[in-house]
PDB file of N, CA and C in Angstrom:
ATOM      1  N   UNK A   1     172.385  73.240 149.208  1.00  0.00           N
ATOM      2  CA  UNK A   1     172.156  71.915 149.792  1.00  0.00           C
ATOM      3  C   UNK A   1     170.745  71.457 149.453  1.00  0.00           C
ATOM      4  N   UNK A   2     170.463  70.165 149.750  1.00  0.00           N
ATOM      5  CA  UNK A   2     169.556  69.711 149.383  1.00  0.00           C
ATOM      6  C   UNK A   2     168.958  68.640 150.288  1.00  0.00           C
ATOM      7  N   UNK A   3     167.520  69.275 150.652  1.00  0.00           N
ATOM      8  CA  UNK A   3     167.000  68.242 151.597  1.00  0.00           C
ATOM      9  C   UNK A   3     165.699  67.655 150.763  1.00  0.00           C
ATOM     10  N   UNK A   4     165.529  66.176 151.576  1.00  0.00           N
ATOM     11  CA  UNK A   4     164.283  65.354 150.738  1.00  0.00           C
ATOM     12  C   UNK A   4     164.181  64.905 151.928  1.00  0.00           C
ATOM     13  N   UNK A   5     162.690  64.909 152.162  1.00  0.00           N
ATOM     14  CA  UNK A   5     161.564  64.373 153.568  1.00  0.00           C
ATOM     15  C   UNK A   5     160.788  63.218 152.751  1.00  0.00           C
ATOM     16  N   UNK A   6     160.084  62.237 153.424  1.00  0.00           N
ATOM     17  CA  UNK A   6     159.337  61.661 152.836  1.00  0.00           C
ATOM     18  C   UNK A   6     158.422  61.374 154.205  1.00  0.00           C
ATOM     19  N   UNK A   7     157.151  60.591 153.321  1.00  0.00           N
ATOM     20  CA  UNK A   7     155.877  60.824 154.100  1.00  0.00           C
ATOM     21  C   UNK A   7     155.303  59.821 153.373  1.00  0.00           C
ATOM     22  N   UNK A   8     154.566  58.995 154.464  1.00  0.00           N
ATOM     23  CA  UNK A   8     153.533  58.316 153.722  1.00  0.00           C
ATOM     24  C   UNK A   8     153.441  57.113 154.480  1.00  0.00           C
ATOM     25  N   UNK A   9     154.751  57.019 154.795  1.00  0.00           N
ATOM     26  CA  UNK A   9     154.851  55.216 155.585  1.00  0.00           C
ATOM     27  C   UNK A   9     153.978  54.930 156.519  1.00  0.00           C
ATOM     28  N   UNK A  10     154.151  53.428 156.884  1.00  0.00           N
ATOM     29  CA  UNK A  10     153.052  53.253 157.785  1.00  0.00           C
ATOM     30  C   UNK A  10     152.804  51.670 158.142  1.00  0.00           C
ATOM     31  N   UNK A  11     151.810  51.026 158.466  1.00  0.00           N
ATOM     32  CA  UNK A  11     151.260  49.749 158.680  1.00  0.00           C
ATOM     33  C   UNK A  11     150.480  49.653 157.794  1.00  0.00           C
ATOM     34  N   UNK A  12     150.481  48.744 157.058  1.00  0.00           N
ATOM     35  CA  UNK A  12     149.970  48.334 155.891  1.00  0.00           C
ATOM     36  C   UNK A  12     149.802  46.427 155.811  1.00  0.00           C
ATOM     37  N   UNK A  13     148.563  46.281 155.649  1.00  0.00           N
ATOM     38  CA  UNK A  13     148.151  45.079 155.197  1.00  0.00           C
ATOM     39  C   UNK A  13     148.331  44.015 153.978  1.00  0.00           C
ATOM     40  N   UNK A  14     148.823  42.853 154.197  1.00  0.00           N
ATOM     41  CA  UNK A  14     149.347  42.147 152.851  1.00  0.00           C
ATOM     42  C   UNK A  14     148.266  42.291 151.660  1.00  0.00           C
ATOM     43  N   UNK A  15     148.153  42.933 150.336  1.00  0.00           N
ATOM     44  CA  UNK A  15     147.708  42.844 149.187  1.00  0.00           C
ATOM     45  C   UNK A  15     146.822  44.234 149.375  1.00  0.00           C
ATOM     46  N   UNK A  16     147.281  45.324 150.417  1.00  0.00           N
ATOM     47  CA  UNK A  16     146.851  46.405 150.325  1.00  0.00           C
ATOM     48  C   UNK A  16     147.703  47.796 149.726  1.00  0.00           C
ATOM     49  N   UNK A  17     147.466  48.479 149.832  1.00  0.00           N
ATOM     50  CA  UNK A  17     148.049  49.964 149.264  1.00  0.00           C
ATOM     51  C   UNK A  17     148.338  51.226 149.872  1.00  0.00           C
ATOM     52  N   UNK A  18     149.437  51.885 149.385  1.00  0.00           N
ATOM     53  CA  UNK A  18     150.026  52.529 150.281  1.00  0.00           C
ATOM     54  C   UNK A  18     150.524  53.894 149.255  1.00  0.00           C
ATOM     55  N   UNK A  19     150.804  54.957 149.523  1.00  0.00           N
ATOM     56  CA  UNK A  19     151.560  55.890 148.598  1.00  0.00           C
ATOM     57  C   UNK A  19     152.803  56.905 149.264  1.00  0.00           C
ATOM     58  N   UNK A  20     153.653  56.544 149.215  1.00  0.00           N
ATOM     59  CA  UNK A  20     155.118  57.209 149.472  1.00  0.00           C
ATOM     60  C   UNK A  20     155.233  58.558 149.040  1.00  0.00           C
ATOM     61  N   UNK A  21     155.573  59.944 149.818  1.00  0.00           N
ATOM     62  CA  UNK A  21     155.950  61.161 149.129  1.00  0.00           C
ATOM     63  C   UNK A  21     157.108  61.227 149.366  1.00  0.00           C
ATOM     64  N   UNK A  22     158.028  62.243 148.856  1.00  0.00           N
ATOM     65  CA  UNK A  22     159.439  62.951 148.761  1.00  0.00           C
ATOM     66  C   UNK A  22     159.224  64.307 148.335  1.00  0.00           C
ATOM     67  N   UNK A  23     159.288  64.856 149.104  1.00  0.00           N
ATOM     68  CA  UNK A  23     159.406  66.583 148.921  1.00  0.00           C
ATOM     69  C   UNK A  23     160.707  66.778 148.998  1.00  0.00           C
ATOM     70  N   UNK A  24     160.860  67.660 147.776  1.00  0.00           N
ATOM     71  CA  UNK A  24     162.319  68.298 147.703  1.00  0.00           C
ATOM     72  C   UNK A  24     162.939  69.785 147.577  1.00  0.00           C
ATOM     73  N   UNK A  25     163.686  70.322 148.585  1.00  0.00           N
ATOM     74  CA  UNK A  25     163.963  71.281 148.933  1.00  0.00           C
ATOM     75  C   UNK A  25     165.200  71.907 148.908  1.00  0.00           C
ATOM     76  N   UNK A  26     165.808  73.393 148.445  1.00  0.00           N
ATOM     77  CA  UNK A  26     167.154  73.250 148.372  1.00  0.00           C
ATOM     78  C   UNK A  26     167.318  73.821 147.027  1.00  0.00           C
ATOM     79  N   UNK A  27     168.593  74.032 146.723  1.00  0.00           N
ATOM     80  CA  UNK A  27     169.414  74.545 145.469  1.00  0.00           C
ATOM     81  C   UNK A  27     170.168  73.051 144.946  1.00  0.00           C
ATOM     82  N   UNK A  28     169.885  73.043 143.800  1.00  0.00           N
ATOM     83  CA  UNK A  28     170.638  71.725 142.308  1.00  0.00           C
ATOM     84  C   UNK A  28     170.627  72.431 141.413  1.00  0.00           C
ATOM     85  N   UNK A  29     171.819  71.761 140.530  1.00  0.00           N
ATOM     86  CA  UNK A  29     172.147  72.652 139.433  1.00  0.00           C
ATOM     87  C   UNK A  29     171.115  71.591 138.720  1.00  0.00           C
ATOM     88  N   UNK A  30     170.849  70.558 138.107  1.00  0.00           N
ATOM     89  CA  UNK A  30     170.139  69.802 136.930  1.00  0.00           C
ATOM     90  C   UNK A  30     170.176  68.396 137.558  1.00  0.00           C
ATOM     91  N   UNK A  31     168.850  68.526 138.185  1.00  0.00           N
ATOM     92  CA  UNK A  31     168.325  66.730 138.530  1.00  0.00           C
ATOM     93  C   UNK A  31     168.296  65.835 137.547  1.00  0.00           C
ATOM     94  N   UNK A  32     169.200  64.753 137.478  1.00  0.00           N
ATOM     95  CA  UNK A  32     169.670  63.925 136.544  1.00  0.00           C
ATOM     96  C   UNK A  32     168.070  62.459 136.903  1.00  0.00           C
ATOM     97  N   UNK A  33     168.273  62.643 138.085  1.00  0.00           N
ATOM     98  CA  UNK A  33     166.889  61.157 138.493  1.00  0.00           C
ATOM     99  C   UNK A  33     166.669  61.073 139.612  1.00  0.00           C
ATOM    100  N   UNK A  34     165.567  60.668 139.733  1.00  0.00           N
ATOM    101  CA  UNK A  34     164.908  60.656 141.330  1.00  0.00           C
ATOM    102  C   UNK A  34     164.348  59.351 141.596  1.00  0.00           C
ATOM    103  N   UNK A  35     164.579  58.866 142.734  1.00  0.00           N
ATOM    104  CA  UNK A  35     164.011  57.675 142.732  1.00  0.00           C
ATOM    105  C   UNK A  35     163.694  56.955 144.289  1.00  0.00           C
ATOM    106  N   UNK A  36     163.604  55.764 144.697  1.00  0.00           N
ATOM    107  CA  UNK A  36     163.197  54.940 145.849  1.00  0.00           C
ATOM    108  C   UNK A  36     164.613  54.307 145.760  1.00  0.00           C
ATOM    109  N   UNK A  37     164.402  53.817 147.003  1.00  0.00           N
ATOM    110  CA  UNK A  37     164.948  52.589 147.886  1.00  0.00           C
ATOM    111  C   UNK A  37     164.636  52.063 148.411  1.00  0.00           C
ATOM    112  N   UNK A  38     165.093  51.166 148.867  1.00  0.00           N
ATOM    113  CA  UNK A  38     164.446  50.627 150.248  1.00  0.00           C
ATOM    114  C   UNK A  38     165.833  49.646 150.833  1.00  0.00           C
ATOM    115  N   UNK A  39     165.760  49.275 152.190  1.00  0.00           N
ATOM    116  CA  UNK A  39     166.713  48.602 153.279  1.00  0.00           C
ATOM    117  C   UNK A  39     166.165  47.905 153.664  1.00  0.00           C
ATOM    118  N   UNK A  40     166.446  46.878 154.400  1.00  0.00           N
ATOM    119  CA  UNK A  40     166.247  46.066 155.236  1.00  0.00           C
ATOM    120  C   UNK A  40     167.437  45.694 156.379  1.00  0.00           C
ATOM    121  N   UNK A  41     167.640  45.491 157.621  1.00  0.00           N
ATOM    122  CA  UNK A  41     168.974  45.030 158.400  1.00  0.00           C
ATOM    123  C   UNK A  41     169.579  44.136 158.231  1.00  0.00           C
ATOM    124  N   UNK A  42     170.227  44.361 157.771  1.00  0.00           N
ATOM    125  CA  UNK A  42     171.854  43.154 157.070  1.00  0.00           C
ATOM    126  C   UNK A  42     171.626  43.141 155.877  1.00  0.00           C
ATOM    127  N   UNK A  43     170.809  43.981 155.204  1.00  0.00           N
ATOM    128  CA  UNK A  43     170.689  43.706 153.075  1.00  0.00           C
ATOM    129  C   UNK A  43     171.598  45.222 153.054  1.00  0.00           C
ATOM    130  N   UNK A  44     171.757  45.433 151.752  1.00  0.00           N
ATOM    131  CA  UNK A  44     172.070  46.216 150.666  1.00  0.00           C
ATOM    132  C   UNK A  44     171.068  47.452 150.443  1.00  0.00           C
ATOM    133  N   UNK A  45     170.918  48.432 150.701  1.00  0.00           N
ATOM    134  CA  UNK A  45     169.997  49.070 150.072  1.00  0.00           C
ATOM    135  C   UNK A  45     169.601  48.873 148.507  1.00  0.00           C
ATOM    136  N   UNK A  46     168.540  48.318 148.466  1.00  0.00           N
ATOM    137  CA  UNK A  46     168.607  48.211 146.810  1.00  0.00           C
ATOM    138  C   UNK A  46     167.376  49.341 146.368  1.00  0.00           C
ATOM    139  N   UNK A  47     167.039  49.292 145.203  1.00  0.00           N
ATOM    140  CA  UNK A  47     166.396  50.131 144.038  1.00  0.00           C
ATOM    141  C   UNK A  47     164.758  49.515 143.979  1.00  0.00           C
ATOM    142  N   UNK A  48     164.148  50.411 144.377  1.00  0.00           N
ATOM    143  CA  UNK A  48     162.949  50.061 144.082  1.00  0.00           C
ATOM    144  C   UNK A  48     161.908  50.715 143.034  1.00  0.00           C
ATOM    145  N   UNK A  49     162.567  51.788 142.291  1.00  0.00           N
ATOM    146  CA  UNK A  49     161.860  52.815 141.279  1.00  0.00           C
ATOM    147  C   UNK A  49     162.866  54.025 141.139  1.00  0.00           C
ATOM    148  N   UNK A  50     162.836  54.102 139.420  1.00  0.00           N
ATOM    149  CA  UNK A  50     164.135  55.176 139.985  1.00  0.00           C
ATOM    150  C   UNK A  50     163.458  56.219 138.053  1.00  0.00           C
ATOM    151  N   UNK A  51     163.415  57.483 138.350  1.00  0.00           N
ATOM    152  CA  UNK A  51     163.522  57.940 136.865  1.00  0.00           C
ATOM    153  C   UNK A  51     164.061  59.281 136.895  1.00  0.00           C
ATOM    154  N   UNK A  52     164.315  59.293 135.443  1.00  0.00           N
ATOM    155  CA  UNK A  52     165.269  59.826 134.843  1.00  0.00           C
ATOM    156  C   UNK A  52     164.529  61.327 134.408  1.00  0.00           C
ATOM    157  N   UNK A  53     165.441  62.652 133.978  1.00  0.00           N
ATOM    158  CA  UNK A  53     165.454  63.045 133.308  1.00  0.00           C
ATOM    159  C   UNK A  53     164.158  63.460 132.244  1.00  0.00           C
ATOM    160  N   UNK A  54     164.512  62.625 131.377  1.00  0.00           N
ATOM    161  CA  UNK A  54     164.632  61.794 130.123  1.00  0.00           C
ATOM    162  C   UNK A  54     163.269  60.927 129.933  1.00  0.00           C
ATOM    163  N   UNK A  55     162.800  60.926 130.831  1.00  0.00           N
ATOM    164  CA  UNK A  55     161.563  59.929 131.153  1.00  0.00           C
ATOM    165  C   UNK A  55     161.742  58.786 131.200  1.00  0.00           C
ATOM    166  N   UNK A  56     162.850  57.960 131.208  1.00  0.00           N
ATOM    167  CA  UNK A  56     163.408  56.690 131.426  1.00  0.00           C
ATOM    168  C   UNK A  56     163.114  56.129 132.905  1.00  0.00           C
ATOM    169  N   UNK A  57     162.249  55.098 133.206  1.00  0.00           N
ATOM    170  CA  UNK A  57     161.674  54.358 134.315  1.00  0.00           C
ATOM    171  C   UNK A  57     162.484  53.212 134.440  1.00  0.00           C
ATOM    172  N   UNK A  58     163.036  52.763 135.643  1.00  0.00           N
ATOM    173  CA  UNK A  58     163.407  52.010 135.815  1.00  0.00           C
ATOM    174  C   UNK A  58     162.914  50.990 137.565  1.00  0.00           C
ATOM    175  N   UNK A  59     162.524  49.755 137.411  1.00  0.00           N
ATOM    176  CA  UNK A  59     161.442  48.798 138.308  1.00  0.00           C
ATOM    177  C   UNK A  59     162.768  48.371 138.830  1.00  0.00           C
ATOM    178  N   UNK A  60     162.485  47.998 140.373  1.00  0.00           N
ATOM    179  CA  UNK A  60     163.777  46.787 140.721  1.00  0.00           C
ATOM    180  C   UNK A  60     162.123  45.725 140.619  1.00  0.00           C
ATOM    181  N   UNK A  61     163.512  44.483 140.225  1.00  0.00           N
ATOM    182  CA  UNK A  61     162.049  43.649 139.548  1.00  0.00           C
ATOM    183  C   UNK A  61     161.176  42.685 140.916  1.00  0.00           C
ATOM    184  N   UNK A  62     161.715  43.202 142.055  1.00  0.00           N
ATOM    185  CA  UNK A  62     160.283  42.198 142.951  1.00  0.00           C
ATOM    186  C   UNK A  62     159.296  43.571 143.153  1.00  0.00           C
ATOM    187  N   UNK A  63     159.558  44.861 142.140  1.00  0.00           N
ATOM    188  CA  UNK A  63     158.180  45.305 142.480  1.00  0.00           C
ATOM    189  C   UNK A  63     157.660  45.590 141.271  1.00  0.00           C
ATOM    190  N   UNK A  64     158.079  45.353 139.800  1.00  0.00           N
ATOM    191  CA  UNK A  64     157.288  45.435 138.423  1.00  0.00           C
ATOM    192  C   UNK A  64     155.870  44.829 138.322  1.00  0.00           C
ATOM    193  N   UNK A  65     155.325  45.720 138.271  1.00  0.00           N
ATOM    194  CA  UNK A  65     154.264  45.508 137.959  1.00  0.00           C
ATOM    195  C   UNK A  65     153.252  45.756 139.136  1.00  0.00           C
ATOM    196  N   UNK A  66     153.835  46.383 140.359  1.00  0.00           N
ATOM    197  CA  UNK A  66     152.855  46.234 141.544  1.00  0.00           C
ATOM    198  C   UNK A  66     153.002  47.749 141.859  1.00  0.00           C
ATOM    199  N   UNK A  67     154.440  48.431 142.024  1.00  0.00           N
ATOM    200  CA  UNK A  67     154.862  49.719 142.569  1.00  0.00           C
ATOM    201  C   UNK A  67     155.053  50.765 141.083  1.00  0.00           C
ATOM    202  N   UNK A  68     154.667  52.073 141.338  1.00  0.00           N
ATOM    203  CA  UNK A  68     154.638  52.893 140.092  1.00  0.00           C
ATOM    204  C   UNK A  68     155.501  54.427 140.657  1.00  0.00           C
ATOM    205  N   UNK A  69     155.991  55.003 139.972  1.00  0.00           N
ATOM    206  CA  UNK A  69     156.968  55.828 140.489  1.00  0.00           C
ATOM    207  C   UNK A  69     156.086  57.067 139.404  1.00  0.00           C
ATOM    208  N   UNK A  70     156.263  58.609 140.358  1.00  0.00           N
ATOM    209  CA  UNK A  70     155.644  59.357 139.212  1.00  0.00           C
ATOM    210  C   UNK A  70     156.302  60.684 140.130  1.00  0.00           C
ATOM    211  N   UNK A  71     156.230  61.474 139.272  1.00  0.00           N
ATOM    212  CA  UNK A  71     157.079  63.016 139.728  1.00  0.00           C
ATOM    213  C   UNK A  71     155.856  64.179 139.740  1.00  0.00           C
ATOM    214  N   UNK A  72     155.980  65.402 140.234  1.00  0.00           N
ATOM    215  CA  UNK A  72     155.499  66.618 140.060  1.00  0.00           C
ATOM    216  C   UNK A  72     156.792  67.093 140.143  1.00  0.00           C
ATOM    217  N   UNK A  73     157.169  67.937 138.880  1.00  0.00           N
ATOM    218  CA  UNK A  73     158.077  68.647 138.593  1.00  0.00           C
ATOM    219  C   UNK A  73     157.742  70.154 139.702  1.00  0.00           C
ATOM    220  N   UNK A  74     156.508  70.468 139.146  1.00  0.00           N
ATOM    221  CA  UNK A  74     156.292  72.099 139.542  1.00  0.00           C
ATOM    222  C   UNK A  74     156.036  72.227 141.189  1.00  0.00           C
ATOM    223  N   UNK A  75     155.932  70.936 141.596  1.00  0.00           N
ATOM    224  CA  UNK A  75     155.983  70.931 143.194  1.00  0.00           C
ATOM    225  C   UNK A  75     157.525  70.426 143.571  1.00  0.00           C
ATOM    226  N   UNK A  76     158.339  70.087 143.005  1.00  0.00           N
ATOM    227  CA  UNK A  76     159.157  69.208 143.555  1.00  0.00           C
ATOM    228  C   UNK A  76     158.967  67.882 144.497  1.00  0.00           C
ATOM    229  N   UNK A  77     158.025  67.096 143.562  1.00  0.00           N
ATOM    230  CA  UNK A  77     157.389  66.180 144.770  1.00  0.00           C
ATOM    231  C   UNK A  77     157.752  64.927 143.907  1.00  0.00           C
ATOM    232  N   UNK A  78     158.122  63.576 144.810  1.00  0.00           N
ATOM    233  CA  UNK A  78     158.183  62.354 143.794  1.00  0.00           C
ATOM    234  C   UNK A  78     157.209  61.635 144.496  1.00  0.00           C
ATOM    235  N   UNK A  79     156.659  60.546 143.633  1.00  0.00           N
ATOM    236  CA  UNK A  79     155.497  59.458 144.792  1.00  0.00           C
ATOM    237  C   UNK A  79     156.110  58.095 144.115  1.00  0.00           C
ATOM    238  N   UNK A  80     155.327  57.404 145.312  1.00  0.00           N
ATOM    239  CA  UNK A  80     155.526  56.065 144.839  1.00  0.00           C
ATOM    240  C   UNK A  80     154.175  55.271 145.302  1.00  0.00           C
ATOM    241  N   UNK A  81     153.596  54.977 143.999  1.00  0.00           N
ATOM    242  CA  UNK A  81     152.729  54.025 144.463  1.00  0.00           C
ATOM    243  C   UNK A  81     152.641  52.767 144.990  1.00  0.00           C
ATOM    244  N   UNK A  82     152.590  51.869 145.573  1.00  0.00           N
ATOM    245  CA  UNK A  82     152.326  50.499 146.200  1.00  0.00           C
ATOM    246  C   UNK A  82     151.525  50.494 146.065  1.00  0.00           C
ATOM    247  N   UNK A  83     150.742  49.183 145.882  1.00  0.00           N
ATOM    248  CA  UNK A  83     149.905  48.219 144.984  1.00  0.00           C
ATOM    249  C   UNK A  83     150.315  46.802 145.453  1.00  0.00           C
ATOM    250  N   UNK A  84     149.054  46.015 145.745  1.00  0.00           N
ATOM    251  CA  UNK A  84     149.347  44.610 146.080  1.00  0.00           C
ATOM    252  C   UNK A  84     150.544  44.412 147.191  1.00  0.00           C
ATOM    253  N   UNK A  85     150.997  44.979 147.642  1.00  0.00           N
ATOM    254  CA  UNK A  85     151.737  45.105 148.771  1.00  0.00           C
ATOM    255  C   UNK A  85     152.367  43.719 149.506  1.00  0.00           C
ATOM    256  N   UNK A  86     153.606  43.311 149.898  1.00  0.00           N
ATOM    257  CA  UNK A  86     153.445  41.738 150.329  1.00  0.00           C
ATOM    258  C   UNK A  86     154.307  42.123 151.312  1.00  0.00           C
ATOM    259  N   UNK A  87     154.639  40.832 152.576  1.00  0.00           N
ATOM    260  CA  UNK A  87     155.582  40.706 153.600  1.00  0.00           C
ATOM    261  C   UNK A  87     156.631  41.612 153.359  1.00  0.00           C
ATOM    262  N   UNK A  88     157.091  40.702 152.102  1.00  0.00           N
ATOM    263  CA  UNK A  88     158.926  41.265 151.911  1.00  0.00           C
ATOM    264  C   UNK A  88     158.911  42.983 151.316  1.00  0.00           C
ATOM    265  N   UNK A  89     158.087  43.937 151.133  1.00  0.00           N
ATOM    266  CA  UNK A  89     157.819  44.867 151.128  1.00  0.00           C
ATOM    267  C   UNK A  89     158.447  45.576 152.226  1.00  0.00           C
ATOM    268  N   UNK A  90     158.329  45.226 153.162  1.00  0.00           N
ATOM    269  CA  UNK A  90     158.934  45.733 154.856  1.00  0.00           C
ATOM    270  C   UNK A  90     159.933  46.442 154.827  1.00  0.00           C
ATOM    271  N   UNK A  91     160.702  47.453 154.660  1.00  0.00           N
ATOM    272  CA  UNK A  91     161.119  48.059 154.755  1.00  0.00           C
ATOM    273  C   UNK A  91     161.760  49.335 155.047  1.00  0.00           C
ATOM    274  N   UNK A  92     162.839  49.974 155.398  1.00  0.00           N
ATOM    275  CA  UNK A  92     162.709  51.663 155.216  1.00  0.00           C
ATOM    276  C   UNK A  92     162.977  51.668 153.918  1.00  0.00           C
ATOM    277  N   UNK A  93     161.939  52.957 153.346  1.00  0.00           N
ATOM    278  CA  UNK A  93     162.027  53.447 151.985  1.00  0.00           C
ATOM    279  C   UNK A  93     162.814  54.987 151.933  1.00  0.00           C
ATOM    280  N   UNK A  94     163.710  55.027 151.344  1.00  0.00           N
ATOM    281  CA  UNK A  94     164.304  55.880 150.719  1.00  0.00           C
ATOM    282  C   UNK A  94     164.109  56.909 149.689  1.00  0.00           C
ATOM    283  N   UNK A  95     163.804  58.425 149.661  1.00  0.00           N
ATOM    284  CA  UNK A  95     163.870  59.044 148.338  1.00  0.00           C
ATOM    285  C   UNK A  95     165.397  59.467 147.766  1.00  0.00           C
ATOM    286  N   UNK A  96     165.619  59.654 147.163  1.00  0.00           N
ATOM    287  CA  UNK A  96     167.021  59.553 145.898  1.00  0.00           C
ATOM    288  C   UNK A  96     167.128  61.089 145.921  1.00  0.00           C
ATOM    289  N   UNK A  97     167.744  61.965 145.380  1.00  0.00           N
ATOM    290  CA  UNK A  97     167.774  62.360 144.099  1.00  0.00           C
ATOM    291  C   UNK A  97     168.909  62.615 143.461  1.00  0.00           C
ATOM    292  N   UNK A  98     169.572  62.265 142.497  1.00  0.00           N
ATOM    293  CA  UNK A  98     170.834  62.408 141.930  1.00  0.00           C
ATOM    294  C   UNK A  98     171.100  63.485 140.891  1.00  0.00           C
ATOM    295  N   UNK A  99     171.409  64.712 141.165  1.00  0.00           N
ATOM    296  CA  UNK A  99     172.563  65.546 141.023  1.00  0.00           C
ATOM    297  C   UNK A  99     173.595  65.474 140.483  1.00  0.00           C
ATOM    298  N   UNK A 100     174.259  65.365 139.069  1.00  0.00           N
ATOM    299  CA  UNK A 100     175.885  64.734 139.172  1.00  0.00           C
ATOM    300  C   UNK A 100     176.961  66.108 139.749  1.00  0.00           C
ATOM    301  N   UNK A 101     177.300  65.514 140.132  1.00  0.00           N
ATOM    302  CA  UNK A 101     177.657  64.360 140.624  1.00  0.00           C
ATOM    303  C   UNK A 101     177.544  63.721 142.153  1.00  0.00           C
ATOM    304  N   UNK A 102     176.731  64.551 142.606  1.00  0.00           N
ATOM    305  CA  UNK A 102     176.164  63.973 143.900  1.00  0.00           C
ATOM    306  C   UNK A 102     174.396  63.747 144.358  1.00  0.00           C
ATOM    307  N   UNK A 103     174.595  62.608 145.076  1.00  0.00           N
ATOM    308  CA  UNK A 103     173.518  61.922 145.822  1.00  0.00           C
ATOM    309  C   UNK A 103     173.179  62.207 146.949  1.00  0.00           C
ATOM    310  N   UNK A 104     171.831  62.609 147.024  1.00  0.00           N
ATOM    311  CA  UNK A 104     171.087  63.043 148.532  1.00  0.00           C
ATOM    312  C   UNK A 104     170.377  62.029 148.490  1.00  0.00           C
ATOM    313  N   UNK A 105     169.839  61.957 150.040  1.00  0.00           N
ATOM    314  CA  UNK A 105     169.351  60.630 150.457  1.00  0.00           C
ATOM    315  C   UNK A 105     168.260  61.726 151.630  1.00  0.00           C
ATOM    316  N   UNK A 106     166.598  61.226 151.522  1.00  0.00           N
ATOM    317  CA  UNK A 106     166.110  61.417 152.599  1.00  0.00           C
ATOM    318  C   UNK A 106     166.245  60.693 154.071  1.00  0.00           C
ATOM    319  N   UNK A 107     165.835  60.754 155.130  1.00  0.00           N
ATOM    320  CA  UNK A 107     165.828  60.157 156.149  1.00  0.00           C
ATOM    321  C   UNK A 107     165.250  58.437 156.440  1.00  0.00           C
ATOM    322  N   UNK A 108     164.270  58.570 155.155  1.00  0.00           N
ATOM    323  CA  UNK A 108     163.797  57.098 155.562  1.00  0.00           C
ATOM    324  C   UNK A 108     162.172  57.295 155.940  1.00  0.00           C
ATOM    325  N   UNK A 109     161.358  56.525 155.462  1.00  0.00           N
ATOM    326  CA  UNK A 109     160.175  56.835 156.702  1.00  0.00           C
ATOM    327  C   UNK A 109     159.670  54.627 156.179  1.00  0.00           C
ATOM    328  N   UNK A 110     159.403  54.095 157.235  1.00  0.00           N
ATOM    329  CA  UNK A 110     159.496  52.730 157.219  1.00  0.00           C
ATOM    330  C   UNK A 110     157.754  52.004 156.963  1.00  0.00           C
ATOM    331  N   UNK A 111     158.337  51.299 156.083  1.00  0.00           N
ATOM    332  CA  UNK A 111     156.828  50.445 155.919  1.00  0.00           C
ATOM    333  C   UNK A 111     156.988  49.299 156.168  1.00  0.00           C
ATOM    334  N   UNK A 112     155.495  48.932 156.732  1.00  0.00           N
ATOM    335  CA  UNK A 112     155.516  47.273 157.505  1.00  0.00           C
ATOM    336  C   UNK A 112     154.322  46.743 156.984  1.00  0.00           C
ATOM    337  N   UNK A 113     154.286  45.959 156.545  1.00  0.00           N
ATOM    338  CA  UNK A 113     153.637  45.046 156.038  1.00  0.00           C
ATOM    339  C   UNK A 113     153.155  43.782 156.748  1.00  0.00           C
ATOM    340  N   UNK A 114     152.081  44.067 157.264  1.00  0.00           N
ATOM    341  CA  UNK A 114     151.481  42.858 158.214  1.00  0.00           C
ATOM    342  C   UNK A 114     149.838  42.759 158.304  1.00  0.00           C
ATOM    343  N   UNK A 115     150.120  41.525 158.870  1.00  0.00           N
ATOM    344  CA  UNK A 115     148.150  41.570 158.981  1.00  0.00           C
ATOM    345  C   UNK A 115     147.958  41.391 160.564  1.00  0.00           C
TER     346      UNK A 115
END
């Protein structure tokens, strides 16, 4: 099984910075990609940084260019940087990691974005 914690969330100020962890714990046969999410109440969980393998990066695009996604393999650790930070940022953030053919999901740890 496979557990992922994350750490980092918090109160955070509009056009300030923040850094997301995911520690990952557990038996996988071959991590295919690891990545973010994020929710909001009544949305979709959508994609906020997701990579591969392969070194293939992939942005959901209201955070290109602001949020940066980066791994430690030898820790099992993923981060996510925030940068410039705005309102609609608000969210619970999600760590990933996909397994094929299955998906673990951490608990969530929530960022708010306010002044």
């Amino acid at each position: 099984q496979v557990r992922l914690v994350e750490s980092g969330g918090g109160l955070v100020q509009p056009g300030g910075s923040l850094t997301l962890s995911c520690a990952a714990s557990g038996t996988w046969f071959s991590i295919y990609a690891m990545g973010w999410y994020r929710q909001v109440p009544g949305k979709q969980r959508e994609l906020v940084a997701r990579t591969t393998r392969a070194g293939v990066t992939t942005y959901g695009d209201a955070v290109k260019g602001r949020f940066s996604i980066s791994r430690d393999n030898a820790k099992n650790m993923t981060y996510l940087q925030m940068n410039d930070v705005k309102s609609e940022d608000t969210a619970v953030y999600y760590c990933n990691l996909y397994d094929p053919p299955n998906y673990f999901w951490g608990q969530g740890t929530q960022v708010t974005v306010s002044s």
